[in-house]
PDB file of N, CA and C in Angstrom:
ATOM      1  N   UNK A   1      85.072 114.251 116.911  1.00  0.00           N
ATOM      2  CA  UNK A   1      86.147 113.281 116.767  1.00  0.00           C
ATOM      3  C   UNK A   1      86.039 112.210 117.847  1.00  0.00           C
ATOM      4  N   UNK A   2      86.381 111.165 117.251  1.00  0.00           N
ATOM      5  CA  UNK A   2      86.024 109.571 117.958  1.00  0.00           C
ATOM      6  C   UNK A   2      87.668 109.473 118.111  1.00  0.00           C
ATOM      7  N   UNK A   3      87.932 108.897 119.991  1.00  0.00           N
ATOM      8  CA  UNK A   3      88.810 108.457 120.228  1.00  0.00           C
ATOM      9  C   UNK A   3      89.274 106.921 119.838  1.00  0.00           C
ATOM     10  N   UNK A   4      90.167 106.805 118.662  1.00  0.00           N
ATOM     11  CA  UNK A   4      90.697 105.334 118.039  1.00  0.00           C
ATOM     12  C   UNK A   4      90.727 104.106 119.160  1.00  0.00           C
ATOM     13  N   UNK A   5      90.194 103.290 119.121  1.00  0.00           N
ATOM     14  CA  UNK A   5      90.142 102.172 119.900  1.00  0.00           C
ATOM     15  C   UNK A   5      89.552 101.110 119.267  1.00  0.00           C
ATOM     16  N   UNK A   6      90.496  99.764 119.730  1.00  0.00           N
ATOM     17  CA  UNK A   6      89.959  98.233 119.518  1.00  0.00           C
ATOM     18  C   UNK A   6      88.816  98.150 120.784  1.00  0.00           C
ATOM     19  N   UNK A   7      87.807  97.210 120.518  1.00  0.00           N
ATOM     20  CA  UNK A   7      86.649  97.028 120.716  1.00  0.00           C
ATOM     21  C   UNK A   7      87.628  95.984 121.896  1.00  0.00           C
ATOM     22  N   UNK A   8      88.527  95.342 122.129  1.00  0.00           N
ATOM     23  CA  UNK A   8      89.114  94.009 123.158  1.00  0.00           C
ATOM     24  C   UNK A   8      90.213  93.558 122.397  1.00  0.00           C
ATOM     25  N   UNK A   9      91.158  92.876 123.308  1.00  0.00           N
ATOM     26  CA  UNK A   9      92.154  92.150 122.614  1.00  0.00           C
ATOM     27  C   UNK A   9      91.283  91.238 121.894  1.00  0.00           C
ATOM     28  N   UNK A  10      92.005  90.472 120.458  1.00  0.00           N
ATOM     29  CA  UNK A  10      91.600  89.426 119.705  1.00  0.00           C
ATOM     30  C   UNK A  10      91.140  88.479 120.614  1.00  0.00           C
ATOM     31  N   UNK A  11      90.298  87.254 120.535  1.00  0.00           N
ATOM     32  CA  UNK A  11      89.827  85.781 120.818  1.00  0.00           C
ATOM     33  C   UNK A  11      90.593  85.374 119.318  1.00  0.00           C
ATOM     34  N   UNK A  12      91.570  84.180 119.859  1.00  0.00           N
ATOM     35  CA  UNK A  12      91.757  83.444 118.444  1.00  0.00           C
ATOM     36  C   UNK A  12      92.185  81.926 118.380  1.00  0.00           C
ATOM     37  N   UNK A  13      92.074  81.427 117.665  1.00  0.00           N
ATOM     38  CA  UNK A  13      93.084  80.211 117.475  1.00  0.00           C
ATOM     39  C   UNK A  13      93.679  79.820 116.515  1.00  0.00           C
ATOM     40  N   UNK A  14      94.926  79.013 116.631  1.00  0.00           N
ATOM     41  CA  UNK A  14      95.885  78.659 115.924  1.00  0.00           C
ATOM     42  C   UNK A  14      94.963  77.836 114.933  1.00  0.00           C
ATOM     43  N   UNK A  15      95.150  77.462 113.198  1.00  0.00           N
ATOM     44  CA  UNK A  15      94.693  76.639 113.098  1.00  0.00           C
ATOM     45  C   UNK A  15      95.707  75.980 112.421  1.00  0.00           C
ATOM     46  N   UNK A  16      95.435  74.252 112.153  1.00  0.00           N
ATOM     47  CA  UNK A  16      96.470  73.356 111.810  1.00  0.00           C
ATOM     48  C   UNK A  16      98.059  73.387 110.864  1.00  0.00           C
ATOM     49  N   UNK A  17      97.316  74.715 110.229  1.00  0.00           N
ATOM     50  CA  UNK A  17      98.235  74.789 109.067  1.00  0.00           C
ATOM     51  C   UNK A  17      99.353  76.074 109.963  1.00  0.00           C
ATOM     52  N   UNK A  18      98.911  76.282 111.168  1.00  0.00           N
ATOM     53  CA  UNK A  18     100.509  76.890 111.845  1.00  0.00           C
ATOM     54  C   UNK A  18     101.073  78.167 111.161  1.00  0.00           C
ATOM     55  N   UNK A  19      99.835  79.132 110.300  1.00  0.00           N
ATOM     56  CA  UNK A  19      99.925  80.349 109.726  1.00  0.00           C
ATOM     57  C   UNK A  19      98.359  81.072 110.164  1.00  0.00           C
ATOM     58  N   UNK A  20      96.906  80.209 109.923  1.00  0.00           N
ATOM     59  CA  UNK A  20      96.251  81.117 109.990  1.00  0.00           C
ATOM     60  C   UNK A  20      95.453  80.972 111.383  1.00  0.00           C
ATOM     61  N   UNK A  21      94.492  82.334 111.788  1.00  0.00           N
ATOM     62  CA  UNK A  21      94.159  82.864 113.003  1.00  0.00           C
ATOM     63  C   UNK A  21      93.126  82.572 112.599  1.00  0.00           C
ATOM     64  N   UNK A  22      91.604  82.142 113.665  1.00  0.00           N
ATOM     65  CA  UNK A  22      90.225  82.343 113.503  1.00  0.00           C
ATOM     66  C   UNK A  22      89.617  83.218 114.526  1.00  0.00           C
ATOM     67  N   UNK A  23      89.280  83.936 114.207  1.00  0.00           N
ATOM     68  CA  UNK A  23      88.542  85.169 115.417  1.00  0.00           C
ATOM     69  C   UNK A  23      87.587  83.857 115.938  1.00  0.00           C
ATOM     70  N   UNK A  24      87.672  83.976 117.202  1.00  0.00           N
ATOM     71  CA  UNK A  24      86.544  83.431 118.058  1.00  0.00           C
ATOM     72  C   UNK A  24      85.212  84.063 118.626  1.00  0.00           C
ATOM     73  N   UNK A  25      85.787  84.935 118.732  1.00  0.00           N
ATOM     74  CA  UNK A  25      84.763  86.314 119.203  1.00  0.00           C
ATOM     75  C   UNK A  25      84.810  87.648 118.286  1.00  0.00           C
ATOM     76  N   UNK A  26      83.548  88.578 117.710  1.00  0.00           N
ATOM     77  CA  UNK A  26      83.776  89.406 116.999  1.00  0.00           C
ATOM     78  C   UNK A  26      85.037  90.622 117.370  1.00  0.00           C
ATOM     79  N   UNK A  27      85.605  91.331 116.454  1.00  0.00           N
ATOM     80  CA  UNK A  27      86.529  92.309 117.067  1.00  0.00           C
ATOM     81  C   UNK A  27      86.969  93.482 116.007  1.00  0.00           C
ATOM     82  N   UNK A  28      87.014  94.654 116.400  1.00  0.00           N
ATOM     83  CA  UNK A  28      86.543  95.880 115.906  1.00  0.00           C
ATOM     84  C   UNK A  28      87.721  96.920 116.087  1.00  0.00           C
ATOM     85  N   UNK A  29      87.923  97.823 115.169  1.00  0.00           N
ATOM     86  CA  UNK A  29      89.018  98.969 115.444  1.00  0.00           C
ATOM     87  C   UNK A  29      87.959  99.927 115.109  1.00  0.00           C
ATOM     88  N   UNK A  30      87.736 101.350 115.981  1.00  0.00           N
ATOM     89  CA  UNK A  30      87.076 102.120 115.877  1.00  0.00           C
ATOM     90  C   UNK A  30      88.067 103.413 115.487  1.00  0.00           C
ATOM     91  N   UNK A  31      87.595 104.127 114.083  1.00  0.00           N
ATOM     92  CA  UNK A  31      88.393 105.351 113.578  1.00  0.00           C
ATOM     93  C   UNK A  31      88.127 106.616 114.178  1.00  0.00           C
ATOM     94  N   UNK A  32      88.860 107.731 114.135  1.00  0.00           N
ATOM     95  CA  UNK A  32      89.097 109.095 114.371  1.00  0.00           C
ATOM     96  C   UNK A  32      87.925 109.586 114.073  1.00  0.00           C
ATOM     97  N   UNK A  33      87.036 109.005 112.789  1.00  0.00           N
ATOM     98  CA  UNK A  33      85.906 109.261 112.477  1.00  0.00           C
ATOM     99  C   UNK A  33      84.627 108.741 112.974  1.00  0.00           C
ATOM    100  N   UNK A  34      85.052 107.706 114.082  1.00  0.00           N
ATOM    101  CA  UNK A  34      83.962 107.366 114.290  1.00  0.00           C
ATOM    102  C   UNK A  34      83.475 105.937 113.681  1.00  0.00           C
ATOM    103  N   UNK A  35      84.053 105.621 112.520  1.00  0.00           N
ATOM    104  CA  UNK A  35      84.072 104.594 111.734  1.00  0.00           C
ATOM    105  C   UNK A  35      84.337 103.318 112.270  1.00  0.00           C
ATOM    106  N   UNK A  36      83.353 102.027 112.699  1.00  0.00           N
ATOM    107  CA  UNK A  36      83.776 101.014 113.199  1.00  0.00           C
ATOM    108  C   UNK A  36      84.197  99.946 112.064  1.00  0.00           C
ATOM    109  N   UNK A  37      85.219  99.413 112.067  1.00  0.00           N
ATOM    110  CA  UNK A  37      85.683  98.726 111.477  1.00  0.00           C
ATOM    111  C   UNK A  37      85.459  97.249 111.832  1.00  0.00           C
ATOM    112  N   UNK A  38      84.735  95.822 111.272  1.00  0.00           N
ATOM    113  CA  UNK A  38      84.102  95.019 111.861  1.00  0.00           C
ATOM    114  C   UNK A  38      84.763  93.520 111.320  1.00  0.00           C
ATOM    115  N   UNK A  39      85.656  92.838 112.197  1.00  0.00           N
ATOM    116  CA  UNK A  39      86.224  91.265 111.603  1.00  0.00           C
ATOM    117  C   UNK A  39      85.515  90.509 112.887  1.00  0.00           C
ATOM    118  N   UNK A  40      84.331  89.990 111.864  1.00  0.00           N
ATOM    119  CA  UNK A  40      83.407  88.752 112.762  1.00  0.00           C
ATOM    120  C   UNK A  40      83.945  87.779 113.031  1.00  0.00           C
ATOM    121  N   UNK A  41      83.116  87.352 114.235  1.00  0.00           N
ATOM    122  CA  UNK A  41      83.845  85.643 114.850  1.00  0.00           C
ATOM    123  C   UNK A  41      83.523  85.022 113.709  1.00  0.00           C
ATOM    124  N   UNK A  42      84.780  83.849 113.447  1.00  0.00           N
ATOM    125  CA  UNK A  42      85.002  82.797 112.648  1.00  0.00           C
ATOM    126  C   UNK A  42      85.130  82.949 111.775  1.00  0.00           C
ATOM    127  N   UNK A  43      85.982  84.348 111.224  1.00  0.00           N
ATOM    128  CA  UNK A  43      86.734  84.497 110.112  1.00  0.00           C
ATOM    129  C   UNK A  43      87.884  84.407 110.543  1.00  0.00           C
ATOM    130  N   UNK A  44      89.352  83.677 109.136  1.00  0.00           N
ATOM    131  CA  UNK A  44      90.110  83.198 109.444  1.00  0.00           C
ATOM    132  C   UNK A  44      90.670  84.419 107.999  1.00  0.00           C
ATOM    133  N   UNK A  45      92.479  84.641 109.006  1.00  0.00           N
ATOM    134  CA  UNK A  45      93.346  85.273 108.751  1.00  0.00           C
ATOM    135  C   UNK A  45      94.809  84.368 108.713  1.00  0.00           C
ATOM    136  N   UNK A  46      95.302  85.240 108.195  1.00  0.00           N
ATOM    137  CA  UNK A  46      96.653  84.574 107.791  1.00  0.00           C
ATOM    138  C   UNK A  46      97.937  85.759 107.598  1.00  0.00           C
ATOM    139  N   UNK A  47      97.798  86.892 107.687  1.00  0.00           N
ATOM    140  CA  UNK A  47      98.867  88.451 107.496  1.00  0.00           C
ATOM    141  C   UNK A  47      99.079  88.428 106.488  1.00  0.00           C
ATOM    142  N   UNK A  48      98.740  88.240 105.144  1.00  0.00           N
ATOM    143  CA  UNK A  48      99.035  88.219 103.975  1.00  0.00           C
ATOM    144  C   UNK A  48      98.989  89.423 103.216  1.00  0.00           C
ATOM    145  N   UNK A  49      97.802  90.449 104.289  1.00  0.00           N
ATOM    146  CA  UNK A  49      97.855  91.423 103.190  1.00  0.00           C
ATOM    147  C   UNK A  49      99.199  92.359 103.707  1.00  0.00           C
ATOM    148  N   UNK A  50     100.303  91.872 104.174  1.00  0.00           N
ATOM    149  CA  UNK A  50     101.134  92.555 104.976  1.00  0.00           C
ATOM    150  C   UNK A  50     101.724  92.090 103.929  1.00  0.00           C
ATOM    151  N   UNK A  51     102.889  92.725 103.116  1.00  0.00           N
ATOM    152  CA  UNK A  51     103.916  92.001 101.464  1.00  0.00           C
ATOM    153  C   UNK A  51     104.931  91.496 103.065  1.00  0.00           C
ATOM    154  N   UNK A  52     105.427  90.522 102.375  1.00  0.00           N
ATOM    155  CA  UNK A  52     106.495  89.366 103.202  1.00  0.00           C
ATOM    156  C   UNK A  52     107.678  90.221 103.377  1.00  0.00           C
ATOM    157  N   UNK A  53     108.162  91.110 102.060  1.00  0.00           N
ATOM    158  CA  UNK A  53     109.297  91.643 102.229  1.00  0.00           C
ATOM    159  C   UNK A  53     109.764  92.395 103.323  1.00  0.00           C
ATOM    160  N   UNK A  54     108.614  93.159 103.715  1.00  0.00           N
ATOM    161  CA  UNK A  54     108.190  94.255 105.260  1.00  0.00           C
ATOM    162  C   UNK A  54     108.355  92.990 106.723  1.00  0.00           C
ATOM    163  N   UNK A  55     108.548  91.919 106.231  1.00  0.00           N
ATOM    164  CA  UNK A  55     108.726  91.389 107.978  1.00  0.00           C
ATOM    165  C   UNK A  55     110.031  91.496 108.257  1.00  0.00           C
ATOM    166  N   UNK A  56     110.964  91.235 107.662  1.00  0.00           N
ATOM    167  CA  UNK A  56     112.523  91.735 108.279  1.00  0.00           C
ATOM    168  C   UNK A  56     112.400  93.056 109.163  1.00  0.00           C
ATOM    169  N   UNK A  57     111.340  93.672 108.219  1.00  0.00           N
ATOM    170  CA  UNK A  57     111.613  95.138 109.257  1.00  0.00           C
ATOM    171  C   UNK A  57     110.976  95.677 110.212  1.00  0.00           C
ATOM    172  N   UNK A  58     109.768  94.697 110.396  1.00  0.00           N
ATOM    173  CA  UNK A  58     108.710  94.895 111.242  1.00  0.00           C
ATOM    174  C   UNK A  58     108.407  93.620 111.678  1.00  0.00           C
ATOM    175  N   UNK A  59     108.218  92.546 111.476  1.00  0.00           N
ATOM    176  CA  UNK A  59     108.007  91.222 112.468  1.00  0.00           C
ATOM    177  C   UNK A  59     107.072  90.701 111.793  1.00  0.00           C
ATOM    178  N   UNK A  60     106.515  89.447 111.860  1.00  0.00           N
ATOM    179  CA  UNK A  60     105.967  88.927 110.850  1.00  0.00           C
ATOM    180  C   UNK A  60     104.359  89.405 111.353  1.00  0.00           C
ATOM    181  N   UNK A  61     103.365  89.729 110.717  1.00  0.00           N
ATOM    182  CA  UNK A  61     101.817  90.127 111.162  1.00  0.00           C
ATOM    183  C   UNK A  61     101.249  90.192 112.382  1.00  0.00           C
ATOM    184  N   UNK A  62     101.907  88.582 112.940  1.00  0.00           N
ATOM    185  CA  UNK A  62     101.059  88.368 114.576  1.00  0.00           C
ATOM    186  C   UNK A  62     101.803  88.669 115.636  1.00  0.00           C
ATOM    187  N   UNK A  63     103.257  89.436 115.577  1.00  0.00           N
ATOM    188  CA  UNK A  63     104.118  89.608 116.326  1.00  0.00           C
ATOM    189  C   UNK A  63     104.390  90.471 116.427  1.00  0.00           C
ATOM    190  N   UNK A  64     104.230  91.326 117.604  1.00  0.00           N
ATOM    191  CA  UNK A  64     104.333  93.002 117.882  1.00  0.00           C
ATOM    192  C   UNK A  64     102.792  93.627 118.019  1.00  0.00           C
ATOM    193  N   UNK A  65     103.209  95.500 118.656  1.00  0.00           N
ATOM    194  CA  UNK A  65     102.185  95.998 118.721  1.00  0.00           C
ATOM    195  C   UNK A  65     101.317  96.092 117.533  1.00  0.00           C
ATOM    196  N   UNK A  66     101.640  95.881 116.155  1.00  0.00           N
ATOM    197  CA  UNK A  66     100.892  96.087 115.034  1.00  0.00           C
ATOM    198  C   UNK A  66      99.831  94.693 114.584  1.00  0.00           C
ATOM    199  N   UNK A  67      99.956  93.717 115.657  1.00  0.00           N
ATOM    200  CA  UNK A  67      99.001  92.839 115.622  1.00  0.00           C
ATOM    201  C   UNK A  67      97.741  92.723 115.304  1.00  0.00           C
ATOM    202  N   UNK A  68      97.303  93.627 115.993  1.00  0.00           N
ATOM    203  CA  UNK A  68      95.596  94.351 116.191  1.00  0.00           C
ATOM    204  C   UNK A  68      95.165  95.019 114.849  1.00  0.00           C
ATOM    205  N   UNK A  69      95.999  95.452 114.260  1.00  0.00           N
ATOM    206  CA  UNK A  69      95.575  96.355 113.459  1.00  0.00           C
ATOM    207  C   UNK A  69      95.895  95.174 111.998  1.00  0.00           C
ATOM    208  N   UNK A  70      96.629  94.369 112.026  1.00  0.00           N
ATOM    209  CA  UNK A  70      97.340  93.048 110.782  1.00  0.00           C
ATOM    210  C   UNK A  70      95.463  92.872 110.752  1.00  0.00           C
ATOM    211  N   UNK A  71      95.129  91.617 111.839  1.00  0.00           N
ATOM    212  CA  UNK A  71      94.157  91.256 111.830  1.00  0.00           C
ATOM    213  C   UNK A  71      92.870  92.280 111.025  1.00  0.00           C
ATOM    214  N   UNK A  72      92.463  93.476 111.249  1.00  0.00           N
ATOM    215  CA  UNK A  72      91.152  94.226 110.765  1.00  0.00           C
ATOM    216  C   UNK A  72      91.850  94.702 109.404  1.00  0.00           C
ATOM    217  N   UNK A  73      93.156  94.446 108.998  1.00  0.00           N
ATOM    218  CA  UNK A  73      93.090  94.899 107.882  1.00  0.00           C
ATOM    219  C   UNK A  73      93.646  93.804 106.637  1.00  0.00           C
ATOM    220  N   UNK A  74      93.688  92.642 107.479  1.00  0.00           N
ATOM    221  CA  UNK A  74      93.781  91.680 105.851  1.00  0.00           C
ATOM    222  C   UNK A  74      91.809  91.551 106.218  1.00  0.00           C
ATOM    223  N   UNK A  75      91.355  91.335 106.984  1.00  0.00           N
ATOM    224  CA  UNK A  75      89.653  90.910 106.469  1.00  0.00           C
ATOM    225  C   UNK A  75      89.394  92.023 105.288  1.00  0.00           C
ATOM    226  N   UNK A  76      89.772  93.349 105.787  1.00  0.00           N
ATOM    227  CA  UNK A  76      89.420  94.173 104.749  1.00  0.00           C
ATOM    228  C   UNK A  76      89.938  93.975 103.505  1.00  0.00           C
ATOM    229  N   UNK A  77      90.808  93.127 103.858  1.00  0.00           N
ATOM    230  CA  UNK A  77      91.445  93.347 102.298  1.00  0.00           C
ATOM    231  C   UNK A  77      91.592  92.172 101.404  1.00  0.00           C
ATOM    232  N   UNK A  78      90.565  91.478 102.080  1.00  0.00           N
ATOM    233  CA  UNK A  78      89.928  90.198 101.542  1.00  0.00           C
ATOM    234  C   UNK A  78      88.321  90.228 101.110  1.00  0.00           C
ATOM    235  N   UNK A  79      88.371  91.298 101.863  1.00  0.00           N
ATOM    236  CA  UNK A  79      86.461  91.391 100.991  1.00  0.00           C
ATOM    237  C   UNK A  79      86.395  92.499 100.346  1.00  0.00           C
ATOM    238  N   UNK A  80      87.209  93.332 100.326  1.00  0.00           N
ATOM    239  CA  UNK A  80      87.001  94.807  99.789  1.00  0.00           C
ATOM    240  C   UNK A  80      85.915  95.034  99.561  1.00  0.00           C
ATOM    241  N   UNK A  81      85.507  95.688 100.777  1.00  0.00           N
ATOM    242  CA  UNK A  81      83.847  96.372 100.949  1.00  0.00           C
ATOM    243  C   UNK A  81      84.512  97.747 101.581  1.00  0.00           C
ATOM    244  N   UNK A  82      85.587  98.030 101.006  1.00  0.00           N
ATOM    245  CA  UNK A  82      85.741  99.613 101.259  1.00  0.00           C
ATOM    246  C   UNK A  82      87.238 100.115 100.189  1.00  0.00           C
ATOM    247  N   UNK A  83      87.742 101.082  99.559  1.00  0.00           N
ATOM    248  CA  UNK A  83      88.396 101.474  98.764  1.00  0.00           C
ATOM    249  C   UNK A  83      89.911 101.179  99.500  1.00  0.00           C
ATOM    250  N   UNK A  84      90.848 100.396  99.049  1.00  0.00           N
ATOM    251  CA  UNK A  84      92.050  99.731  99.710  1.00  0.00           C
ATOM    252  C   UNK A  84      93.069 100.993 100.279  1.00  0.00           C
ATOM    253  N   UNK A  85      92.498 102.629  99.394  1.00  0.00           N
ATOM    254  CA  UNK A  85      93.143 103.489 100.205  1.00  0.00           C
ATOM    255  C   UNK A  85      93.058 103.601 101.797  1.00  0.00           C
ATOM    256  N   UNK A  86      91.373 103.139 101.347  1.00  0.00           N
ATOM    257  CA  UNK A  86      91.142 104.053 103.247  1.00  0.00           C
ATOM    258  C   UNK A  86      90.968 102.339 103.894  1.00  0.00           C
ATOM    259  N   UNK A  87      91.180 101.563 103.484  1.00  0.00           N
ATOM    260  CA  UNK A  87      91.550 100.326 104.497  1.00  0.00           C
ATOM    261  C   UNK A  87      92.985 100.452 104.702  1.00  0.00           C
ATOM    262  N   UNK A  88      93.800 100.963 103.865  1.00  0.00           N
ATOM    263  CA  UNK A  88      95.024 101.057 104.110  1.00  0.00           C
ATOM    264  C   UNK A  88      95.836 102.162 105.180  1.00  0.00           C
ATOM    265  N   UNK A  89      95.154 103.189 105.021  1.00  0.00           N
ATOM    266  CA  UNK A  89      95.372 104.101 106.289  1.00  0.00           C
ATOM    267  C   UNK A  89      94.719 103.599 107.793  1.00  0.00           C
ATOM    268  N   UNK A  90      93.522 102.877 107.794  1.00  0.00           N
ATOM    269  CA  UNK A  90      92.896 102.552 108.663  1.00  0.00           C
ATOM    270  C   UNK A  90      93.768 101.378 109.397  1.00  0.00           C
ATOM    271  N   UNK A  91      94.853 100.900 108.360  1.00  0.00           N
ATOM    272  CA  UNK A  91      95.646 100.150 108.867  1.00  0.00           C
ATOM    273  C   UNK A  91      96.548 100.980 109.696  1.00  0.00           C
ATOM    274  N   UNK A  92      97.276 102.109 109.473  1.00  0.00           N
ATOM    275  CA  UNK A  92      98.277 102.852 109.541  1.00  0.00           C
ATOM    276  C   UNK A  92      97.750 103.429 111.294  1.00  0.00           C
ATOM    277  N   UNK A  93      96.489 104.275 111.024  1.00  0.00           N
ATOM    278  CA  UNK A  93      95.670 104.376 112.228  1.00  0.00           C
ATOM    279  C   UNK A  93      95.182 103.599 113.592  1.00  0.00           C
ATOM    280  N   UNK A  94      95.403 102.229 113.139  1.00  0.00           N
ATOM    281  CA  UNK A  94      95.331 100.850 114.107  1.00  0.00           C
ATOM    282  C   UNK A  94      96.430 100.988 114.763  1.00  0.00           C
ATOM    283  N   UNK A  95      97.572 100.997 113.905  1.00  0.00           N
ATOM    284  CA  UNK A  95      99.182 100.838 114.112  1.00  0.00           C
ATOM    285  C   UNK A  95      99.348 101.484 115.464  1.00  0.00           C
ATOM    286  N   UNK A  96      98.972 102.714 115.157  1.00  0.00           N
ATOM    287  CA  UNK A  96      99.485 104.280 116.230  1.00  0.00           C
ATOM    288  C   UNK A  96      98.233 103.736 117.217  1.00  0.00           C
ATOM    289  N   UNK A  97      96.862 103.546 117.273  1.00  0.00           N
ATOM    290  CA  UNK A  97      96.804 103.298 118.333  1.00  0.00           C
ATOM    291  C   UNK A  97      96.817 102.420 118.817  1.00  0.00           C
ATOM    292  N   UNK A  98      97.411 101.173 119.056  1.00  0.00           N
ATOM    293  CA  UNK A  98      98.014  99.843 119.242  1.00  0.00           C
ATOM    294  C   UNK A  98      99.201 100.318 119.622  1.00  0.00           C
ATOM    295  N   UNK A  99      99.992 101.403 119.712  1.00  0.00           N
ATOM    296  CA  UNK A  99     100.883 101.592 120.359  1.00  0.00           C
ATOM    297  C   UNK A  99     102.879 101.730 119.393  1.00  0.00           C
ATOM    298  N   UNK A 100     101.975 101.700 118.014  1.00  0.00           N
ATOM    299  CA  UNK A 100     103.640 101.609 117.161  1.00  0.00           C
ATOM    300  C   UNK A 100     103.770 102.838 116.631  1.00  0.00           C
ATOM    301  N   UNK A 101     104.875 103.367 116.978  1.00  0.00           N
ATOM    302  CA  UNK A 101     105.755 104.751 116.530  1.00  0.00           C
ATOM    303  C   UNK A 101     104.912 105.278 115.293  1.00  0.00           C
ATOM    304  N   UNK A 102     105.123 106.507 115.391  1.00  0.00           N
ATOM    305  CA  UNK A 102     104.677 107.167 113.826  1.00  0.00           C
ATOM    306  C   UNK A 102     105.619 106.687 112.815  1.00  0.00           C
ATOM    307  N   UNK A 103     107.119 106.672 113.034  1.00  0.00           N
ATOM    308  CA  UNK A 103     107.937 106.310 112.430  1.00  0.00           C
ATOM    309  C   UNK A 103     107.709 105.224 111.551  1.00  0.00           C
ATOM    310  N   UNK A 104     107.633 104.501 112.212  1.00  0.00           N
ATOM    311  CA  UNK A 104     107.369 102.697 111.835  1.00  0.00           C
ATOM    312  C   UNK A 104     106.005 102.720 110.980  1.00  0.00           C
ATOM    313  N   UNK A 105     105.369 103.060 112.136  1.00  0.00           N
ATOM    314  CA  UNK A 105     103.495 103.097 111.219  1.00  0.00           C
ATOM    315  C   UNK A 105     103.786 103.382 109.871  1.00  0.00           C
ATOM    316  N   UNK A 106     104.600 104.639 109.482  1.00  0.00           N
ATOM    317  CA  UNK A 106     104.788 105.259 108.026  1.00  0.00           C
ATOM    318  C   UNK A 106     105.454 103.994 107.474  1.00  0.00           C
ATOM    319  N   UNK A 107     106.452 103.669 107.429  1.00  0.00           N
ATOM    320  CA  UNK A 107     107.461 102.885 106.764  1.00  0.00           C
ATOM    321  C   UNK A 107     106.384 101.533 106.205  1.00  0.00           C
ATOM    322  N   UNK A 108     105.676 101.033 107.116  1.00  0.00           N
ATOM    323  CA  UNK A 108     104.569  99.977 107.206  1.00  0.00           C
ATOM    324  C   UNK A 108     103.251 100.313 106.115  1.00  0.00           C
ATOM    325  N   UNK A 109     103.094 101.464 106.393  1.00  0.00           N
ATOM    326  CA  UNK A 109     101.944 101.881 105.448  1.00  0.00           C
ATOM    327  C   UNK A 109     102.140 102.537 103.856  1.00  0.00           C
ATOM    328  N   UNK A 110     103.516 102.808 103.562  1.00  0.00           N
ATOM    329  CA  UNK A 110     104.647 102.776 102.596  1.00  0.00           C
ATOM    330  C   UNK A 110     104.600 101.490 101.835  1.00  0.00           C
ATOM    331  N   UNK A 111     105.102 100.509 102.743  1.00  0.00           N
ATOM    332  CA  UNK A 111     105.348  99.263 102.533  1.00  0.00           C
ATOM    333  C   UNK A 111     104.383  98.696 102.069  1.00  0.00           C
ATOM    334  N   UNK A 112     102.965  98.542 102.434  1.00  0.00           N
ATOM    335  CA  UNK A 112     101.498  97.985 102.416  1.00  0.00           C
ATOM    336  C   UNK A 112     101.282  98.678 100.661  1.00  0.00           C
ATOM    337  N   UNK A 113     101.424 100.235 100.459  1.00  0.00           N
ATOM    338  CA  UNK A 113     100.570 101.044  99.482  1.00  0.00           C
ATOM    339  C   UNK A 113     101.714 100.497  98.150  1.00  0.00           C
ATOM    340  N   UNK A 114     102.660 100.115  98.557  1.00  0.00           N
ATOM    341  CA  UNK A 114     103.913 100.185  97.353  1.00  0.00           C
ATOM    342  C   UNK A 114     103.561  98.111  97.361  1.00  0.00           C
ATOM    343  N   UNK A 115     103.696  97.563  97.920  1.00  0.00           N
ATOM    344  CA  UNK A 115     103.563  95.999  97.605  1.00  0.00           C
ATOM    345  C   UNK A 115     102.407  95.538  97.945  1.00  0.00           C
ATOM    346  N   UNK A 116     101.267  96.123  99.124  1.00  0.00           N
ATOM    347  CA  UNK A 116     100.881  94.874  99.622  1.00  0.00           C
ATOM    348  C   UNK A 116      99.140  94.921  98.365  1.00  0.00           C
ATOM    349  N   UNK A 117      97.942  94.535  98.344  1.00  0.00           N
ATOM    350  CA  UNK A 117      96.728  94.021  97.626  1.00  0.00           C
ATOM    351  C   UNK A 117      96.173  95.977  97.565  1.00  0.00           C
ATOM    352  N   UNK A 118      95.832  96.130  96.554  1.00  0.00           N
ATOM    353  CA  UNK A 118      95.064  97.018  95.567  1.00  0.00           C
ATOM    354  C   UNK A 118      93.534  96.712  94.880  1.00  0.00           C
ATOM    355  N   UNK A 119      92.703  97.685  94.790  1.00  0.00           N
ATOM    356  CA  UNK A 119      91.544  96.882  94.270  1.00  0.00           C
ATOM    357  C   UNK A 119      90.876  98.300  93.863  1.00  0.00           C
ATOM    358  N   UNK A 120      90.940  99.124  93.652  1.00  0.00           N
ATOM    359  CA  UNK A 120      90.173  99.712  92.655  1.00  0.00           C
ATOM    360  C   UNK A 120      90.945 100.946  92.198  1.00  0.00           C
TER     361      UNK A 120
END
């Protein structure tokens, strides 16, 4: 068993449109399994795969400890190069180690499996 860890805080920037993020530098969430999870420099995000309805209750994508984990899991869920279950827990797994309650993590990963992008 692989201890869960981001590879560094994000490198990012704002871009014009005042919603989406561009990784500047590559950045990585590593799983329980060992599994590195990989959002290359100069891909651009936006929290979308987060459903809108879930920010009242959690903060909007880039705000809070669940930041780290928003970012590696809309790339995933914009290229789906892995089954949206296990990008979706891998989200849940970011959450907790980024520092957000089990509590919350659940409600979030609830929230994600019941509204947010599906793909196979």
């Amino acid at each position: 068993m692989t201890k869960p860890h981001f590879s560094a805080d994000p490198e990012t920037r704002w871009l014009k449109d005042g919603r989406t993020v561009e990784l500047l530098q590559d950045f990585s969430f590593t799983d329980q399994n060992g599994k590195t999870w990989l959002a290359k420099k100069g891909r651009k995000v936006n929290g979308s795969s987060i459903p809108r309805p879930l920010w009242p209750l959690i903060g909007s994508p880039f705000v809070g400890k669940h930041r780290n984990a928003s970012i590696i899991h809309d790339v995933f869920c914009i290229d789906k190069n892995a089954p949206s279950d296990e990008v979706h827990q891998m989200y849940y797994d970011a959450c907790i180690c980024a520092g957000v309650n089990k509590t919350k993590a659940q409600i979030m990963l609830t929230g994600i499996k019941i509204g947010g992008p599906t793909w196979d």
